[in-house]
PDB file of N, CA and C in Angstrom:
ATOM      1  N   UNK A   1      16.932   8.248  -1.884  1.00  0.00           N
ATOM      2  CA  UNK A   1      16.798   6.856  -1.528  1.00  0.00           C
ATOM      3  C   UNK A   1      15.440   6.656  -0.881  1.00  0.00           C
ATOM      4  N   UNK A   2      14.934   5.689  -1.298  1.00  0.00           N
ATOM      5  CA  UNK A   2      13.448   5.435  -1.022  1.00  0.00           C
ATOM      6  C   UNK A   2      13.377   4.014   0.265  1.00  0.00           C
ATOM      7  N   UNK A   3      12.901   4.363   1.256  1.00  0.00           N
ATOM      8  CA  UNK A   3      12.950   3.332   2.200  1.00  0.00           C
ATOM      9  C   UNK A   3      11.028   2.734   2.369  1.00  0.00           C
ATOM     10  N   UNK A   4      12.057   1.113   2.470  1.00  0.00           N
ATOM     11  CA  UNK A   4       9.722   0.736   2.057  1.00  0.00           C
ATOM     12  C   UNK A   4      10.345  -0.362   3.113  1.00  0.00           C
ATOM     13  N   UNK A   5       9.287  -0.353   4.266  1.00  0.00           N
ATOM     14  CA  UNK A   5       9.111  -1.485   5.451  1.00  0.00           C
ATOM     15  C   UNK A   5       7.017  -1.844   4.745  1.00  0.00           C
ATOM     16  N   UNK A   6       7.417  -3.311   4.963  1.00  0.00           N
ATOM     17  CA  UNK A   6       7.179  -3.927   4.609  1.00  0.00           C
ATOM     18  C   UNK A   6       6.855  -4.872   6.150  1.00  0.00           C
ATOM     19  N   UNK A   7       5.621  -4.557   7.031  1.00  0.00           N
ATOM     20  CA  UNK A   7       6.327  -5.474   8.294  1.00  0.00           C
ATOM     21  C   UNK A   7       4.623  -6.317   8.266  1.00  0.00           C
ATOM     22  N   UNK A   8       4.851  -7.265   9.168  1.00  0.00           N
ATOM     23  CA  UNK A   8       3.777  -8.303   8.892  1.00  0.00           C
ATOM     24  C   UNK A   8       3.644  -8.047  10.317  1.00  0.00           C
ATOM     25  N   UNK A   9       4.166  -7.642  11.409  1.00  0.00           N
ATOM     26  CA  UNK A   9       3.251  -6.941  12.810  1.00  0.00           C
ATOM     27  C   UNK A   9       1.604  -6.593  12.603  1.00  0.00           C
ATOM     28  N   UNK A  10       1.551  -5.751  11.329  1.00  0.00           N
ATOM     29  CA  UNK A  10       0.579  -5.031  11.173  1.00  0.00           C
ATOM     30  C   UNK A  10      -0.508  -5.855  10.278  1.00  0.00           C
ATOM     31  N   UNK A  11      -1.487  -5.826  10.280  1.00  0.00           N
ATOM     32  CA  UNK A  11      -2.484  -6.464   9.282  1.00  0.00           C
ATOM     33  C   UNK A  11      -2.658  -5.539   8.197  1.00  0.00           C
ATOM     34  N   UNK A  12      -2.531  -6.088   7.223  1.00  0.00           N
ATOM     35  CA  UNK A  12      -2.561  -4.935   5.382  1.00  0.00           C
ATOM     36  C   UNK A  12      -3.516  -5.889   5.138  1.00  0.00           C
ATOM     37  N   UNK A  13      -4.491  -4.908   4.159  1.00  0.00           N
ATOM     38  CA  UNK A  13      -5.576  -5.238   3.464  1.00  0.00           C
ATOM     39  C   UNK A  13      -5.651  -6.112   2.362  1.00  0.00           C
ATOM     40  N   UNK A  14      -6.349  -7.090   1.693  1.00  0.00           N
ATOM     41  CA  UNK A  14      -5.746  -7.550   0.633  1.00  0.00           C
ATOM     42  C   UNK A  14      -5.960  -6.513  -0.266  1.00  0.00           C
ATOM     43  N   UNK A  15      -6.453  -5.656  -0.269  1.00  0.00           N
ATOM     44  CA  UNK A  15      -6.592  -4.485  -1.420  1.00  0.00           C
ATOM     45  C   UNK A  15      -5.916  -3.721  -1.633  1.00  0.00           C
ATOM     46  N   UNK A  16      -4.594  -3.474  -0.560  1.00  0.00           N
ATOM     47  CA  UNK A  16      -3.335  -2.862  -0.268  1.00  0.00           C
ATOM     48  C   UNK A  16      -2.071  -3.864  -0.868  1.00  0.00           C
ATOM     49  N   UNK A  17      -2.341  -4.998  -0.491  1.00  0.00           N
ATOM     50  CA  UNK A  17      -1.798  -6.006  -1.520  1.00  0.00           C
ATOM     51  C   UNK A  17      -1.947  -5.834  -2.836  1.00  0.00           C
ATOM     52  N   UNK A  18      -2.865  -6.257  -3.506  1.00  0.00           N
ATOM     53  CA  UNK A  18      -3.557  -6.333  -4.710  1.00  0.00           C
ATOM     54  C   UNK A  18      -2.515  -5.365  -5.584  1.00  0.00           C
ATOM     55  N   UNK A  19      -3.167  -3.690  -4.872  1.00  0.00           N
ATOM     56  CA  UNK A  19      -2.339  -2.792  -5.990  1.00  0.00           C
ATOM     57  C   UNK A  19      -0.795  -2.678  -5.693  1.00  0.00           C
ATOM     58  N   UNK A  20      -0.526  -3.024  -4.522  1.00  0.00           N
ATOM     59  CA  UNK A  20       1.210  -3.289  -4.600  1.00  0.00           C
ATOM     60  C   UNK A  20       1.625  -4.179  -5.891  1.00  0.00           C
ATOM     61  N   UNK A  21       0.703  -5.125  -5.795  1.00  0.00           N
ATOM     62  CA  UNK A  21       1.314  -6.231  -6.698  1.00  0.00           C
ATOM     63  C   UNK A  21       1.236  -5.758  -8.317  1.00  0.00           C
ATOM     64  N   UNK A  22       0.119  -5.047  -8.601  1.00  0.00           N
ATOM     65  CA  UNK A  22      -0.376  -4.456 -10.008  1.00  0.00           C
ATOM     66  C   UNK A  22       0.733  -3.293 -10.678  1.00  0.00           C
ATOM     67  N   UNK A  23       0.956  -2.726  -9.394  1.00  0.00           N
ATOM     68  CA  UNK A  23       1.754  -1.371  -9.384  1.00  0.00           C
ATOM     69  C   UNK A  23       3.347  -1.685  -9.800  1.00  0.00           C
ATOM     70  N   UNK A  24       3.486  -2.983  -8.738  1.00  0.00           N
ATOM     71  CA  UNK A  24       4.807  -3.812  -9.259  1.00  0.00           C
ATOM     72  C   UNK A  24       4.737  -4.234 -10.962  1.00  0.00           C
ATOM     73  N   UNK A  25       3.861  -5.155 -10.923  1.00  0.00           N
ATOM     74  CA  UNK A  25       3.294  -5.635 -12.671  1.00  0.00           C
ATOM     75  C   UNK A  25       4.146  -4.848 -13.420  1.00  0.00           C
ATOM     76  N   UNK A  26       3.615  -3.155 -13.975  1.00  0.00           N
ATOM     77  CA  UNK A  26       3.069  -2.368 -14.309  1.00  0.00           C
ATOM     78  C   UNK A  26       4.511  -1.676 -14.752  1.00  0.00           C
ATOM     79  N   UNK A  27       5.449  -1.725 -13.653  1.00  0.00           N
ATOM     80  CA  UNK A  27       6.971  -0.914 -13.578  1.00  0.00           C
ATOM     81  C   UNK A  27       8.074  -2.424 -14.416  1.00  0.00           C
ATOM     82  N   UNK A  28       7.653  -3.508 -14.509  1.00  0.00           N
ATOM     83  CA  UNK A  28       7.950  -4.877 -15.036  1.00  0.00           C
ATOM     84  C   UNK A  28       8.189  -4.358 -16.381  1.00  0.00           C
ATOM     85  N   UNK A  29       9.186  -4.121 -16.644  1.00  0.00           N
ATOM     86  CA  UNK A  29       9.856  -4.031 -18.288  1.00  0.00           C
ATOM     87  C   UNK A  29       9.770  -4.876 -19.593  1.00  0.00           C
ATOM     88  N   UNK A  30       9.229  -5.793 -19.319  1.00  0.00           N
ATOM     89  CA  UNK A  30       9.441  -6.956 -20.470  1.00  0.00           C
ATOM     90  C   UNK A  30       7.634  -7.115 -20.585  1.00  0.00           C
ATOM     91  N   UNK A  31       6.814  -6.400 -20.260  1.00  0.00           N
ATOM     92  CA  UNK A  31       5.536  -6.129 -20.320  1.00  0.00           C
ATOM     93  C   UNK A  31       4.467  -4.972 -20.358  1.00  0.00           C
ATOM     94  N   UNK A  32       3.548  -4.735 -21.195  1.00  0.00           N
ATOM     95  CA  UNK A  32       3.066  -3.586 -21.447  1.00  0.00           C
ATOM     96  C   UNK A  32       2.133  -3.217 -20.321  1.00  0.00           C
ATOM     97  N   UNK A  33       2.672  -2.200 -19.661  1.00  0.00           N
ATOM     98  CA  UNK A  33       2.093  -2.222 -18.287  1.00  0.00           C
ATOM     99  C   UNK A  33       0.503  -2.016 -18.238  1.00  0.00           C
ATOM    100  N   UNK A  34      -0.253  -1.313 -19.474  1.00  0.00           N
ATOM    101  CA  UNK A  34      -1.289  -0.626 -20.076  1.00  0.00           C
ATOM    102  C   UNK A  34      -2.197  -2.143 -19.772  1.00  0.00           C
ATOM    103  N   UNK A  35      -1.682  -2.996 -20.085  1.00  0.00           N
ATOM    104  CA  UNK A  35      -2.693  -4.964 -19.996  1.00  0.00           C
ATOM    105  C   UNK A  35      -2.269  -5.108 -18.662  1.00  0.00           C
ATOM    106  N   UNK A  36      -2.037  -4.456 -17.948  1.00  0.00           N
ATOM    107  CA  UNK A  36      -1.650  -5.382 -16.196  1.00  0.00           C
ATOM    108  C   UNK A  36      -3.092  -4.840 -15.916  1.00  0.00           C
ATOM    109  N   UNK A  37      -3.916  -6.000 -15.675  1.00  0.00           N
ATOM    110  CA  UNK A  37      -4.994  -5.933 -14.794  1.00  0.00           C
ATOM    111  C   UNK A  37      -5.268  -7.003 -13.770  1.00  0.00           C
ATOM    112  N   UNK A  38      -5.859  -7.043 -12.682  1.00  0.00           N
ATOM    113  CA  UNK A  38      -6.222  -8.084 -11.457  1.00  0.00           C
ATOM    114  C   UNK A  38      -5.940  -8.999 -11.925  1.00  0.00           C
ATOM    115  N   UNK A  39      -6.979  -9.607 -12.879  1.00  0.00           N
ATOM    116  CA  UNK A  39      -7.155 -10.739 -13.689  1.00  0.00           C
ATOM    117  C   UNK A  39      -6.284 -11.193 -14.874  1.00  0.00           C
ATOM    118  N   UNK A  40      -5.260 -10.493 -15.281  1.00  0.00           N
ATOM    119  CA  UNK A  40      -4.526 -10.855 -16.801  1.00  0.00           C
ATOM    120  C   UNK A  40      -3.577 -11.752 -16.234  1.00  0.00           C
ATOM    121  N   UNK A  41      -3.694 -13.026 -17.545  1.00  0.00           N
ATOM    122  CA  UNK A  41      -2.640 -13.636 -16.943  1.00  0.00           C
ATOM    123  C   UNK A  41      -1.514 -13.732 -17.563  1.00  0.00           C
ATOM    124  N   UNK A  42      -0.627 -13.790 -16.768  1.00  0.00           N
ATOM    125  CA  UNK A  42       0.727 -13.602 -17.176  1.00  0.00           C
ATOM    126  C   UNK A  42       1.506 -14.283 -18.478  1.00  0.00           C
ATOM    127  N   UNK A  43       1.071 -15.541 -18.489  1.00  0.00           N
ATOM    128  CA  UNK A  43       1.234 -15.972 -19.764  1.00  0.00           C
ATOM    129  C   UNK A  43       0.902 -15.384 -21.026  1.00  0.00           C
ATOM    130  N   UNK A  44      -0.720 -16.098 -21.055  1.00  0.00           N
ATOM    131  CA  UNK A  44      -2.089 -15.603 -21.876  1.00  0.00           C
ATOM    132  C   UNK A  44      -1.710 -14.104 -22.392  1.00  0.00           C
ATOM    133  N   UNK A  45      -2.130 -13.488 -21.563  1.00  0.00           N
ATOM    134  CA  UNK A  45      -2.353 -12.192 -21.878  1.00  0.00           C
ATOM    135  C   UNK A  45      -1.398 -10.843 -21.799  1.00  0.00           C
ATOM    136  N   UNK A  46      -0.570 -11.066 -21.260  1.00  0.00           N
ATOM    137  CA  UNK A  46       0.984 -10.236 -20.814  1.00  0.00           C
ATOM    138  C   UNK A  46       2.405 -11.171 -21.280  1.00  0.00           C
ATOM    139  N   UNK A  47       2.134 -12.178 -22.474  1.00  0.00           N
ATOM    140  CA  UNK A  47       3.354 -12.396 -22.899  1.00  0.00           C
ATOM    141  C   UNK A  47       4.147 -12.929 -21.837  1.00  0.00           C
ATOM    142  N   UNK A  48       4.017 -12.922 -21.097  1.00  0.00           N
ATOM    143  CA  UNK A  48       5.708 -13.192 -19.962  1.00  0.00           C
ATOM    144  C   UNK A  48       6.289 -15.030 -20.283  1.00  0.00           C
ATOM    145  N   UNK A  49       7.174 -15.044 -20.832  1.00  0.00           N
ATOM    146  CA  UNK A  49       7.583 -16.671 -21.132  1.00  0.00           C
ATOM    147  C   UNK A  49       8.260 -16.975 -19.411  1.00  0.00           C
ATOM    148  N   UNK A  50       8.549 -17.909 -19.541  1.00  0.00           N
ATOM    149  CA  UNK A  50       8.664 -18.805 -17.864  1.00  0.00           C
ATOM    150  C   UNK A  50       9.556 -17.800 -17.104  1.00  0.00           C
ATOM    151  N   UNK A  51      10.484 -17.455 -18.104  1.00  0.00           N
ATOM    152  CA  UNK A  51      11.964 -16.492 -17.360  1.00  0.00           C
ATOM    153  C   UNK A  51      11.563 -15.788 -16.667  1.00  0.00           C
ATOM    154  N   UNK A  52      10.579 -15.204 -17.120  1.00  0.00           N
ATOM    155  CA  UNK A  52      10.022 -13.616 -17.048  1.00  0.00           C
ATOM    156  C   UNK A  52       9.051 -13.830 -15.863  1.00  0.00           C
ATOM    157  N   UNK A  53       8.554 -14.935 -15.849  1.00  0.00           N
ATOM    158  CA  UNK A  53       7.761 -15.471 -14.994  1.00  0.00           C
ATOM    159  C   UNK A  53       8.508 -15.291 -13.564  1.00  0.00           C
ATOM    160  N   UNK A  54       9.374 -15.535 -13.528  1.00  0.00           N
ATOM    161  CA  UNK A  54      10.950 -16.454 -12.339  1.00  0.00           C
ATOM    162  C   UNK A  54      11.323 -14.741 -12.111  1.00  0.00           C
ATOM    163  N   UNK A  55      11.109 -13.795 -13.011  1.00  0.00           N
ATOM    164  CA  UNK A  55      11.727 -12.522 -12.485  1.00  0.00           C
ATOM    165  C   UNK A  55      10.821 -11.968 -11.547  1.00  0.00           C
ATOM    166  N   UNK A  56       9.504 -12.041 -12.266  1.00  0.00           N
ATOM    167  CA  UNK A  56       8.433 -11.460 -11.313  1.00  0.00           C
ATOM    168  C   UNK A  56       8.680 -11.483 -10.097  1.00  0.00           C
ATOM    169  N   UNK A  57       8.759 -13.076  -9.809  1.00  0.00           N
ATOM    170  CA  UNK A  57       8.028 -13.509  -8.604  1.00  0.00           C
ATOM    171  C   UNK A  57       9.119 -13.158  -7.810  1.00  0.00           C
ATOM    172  N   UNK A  58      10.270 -13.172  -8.322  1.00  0.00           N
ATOM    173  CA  UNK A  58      11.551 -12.751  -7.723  1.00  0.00           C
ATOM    174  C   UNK A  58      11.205 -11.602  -7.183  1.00  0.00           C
ATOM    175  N   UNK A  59      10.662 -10.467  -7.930  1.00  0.00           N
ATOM    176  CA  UNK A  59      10.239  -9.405  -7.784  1.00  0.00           C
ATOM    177  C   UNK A  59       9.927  -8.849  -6.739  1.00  0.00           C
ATOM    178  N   UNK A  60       8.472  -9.965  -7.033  1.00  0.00           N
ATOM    179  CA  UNK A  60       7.706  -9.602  -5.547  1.00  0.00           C
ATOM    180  C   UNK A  60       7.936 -10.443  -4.138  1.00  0.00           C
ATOM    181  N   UNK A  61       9.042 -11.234  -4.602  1.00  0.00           N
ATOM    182  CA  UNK A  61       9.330 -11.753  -3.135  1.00  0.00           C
ATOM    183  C   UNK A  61      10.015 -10.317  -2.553  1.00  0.00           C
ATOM    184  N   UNK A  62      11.002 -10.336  -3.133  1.00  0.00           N
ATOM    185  CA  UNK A  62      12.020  -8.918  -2.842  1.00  0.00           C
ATOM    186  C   UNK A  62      11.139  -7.654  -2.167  1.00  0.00           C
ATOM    187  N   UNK A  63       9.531  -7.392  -2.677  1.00  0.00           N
ATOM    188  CA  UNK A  63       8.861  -6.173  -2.587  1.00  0.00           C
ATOM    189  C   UNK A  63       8.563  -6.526  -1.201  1.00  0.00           C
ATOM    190  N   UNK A  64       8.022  -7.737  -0.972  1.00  0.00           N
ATOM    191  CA  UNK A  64       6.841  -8.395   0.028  1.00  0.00           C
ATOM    192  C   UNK A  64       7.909  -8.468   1.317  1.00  0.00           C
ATOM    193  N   UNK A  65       9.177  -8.753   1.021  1.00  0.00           N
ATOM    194  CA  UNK A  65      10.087  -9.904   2.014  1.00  0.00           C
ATOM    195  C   UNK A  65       9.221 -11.056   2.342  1.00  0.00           C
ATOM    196  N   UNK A  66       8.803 -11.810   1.262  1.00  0.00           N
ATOM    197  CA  UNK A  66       7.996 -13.541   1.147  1.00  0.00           C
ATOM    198  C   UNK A  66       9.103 -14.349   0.399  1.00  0.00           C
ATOM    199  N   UNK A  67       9.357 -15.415   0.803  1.00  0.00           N
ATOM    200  CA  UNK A  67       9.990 -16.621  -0.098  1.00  0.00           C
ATOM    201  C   UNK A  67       8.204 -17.140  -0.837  1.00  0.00           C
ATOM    202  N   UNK A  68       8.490 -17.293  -2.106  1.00  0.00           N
ATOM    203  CA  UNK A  68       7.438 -18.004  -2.889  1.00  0.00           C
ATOM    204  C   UNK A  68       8.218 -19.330  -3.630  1.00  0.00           C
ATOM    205  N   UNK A  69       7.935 -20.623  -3.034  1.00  0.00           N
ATOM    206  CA  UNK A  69       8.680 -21.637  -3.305  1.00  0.00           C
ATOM    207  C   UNK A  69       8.267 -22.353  -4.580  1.00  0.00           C
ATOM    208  N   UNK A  70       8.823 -22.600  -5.084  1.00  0.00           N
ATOM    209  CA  UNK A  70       8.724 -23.332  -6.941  1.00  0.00           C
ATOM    210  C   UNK A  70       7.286 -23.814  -6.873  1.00  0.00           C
ATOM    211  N   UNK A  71       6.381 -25.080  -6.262  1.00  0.00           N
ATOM    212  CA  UNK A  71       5.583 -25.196  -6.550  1.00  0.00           C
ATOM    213  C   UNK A  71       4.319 -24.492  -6.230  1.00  0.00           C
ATOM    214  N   UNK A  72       4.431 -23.033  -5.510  1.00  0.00           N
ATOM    215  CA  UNK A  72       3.338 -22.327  -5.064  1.00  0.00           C
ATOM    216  C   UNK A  72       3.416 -21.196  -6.301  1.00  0.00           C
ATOM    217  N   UNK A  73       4.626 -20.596  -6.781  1.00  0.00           N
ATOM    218  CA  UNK A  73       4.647 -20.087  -7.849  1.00  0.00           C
ATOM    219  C   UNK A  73       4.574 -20.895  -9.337  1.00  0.00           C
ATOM    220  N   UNK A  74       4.482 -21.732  -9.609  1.00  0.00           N
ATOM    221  CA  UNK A  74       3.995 -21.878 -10.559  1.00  0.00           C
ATOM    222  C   UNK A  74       2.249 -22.060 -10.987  1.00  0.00           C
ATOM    223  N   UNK A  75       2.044 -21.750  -9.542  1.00  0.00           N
ATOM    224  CA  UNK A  75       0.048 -21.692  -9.331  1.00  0.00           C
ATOM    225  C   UNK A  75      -0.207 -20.075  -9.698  1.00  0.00           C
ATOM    226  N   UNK A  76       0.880 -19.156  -9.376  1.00  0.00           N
ATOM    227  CA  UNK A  76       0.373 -17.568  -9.480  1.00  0.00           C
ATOM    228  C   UNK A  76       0.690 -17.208 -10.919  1.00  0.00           C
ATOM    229  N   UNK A  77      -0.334 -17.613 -11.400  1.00  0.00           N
ATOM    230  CA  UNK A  77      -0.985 -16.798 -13.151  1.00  0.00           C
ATOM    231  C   UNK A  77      -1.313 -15.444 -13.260  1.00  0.00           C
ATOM    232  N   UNK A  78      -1.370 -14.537 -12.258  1.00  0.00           N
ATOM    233  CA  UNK A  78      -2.097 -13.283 -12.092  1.00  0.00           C
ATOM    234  C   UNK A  78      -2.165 -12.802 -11.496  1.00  0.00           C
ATOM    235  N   UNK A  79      -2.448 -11.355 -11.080  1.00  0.00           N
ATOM    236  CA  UNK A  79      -2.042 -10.686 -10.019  1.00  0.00           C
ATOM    237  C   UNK A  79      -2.585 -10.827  -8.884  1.00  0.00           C
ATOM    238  N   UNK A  80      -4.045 -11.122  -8.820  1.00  0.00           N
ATOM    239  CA  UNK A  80      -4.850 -11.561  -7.486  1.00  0.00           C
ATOM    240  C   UNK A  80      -4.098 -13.313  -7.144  1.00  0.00           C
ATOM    241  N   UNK A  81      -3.501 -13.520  -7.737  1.00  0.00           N
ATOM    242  CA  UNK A  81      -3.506 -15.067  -7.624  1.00  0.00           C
ATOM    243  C   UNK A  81      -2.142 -14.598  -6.311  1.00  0.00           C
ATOM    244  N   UNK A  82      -1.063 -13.456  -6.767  1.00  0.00           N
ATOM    245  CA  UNK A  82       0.391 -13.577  -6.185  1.00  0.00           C
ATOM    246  C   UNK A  82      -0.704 -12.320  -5.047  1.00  0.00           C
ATOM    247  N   UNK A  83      -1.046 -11.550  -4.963  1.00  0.00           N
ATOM    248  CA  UNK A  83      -1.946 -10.883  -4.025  1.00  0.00           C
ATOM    249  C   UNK A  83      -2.492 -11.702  -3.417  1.00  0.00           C
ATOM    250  N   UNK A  84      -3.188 -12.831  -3.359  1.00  0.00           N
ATOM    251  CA  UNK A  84      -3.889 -13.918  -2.504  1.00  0.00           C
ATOM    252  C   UNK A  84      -2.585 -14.638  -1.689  1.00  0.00           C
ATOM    253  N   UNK A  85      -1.944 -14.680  -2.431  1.00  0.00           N
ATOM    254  CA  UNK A  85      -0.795 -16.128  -1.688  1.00  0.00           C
ATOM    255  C   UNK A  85       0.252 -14.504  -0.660  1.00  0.00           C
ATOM    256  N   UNK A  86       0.411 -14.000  -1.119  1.00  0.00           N
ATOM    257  CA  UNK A  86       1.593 -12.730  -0.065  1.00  0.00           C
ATOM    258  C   UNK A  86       0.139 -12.683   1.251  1.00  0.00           C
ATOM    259  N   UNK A  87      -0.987 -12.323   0.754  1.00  0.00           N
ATOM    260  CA  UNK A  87      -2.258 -11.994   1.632  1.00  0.00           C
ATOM    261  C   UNK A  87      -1.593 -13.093   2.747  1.00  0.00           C
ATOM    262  N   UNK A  88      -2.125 -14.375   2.407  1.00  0.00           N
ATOM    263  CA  UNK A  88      -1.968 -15.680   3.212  1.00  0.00           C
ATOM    264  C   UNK A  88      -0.638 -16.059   3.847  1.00  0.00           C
ATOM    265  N   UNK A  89      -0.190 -15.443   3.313  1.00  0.00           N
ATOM    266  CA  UNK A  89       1.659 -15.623   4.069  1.00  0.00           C
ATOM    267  C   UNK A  89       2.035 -14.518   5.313  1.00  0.00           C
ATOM    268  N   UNK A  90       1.305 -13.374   4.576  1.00  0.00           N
ATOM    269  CA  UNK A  90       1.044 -12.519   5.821  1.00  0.00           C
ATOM    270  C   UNK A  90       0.423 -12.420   6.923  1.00  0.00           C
ATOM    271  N   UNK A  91      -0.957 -12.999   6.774  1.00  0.00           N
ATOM    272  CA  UNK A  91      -1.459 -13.440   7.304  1.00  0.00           C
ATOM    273  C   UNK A  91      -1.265 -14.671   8.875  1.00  0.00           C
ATOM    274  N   UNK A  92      -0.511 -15.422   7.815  1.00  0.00           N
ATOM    275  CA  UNK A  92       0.462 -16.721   8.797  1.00  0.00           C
ATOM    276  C   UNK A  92       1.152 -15.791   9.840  1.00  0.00           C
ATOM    277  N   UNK A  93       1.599 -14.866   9.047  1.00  0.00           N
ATOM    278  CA  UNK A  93       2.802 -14.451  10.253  1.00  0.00           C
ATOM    279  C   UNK A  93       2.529 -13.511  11.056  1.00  0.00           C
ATOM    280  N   UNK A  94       1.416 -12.884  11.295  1.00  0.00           N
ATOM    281  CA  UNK A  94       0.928 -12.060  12.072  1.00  0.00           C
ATOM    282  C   UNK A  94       0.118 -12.905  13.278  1.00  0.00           C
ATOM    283  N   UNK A  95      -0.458 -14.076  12.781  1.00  0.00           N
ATOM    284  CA  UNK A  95      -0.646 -14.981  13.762  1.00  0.00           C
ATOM    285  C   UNK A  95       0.047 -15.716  14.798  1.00  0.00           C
ATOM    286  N   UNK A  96       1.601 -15.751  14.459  1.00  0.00           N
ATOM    287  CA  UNK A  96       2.557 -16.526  14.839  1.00  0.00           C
ATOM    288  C   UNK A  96       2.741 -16.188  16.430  1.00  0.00           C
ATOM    289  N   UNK A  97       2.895 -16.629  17.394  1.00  0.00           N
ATOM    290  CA  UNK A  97       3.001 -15.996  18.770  1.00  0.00           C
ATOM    291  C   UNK A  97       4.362 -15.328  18.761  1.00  0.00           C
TER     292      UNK A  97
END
């Protein structure tokens, strides 16, 4: 059994982000992990139709412990895009008193 904390106490890099999120991509079944790059977008270039879209993000809410609410996920096309928005959410909450 594999235990992953995930805590927003700490400041993570967005570059520690980034490949969480790629690494996630990559293990994503309904996509050829070989095209997961920073920049591919999920549609375009990795096939993913909307469903597949809705699993991801599911995904990486689950990885992150982030809620990503309908209209902020339908802005994340790509992996820096869902790496930028977890960055900024983390971010929020490390600030929080």
């Amino acid at each position: 059994m594999q235990l992953r904390c995930w805590c927003s106490s700490t400041a993570v890099s967005s570059d520690q982000i980034l490949d969480r999120v790629i690494a996630l991509a990559k293990k994503y079944d309904k996509m050829d992990g070989s095209k997961v790059t920073e920049t591919a977008d999920f549609q375009k270039d990795l096939n993913l139709d909307s469903l597949d879209r809705v699993e991801l993000i599911m995904a990486l809410e689950e990885e992150f412990s982030v809620e990503i609410p309908d209209e902020k996920a339908d802005k994340l096309v790509c992996c820096a895009d869902a790496a930028k928005y977890i960055a900024e959410v983390d971010q929020k909450n490390v600030q929080k008193p």
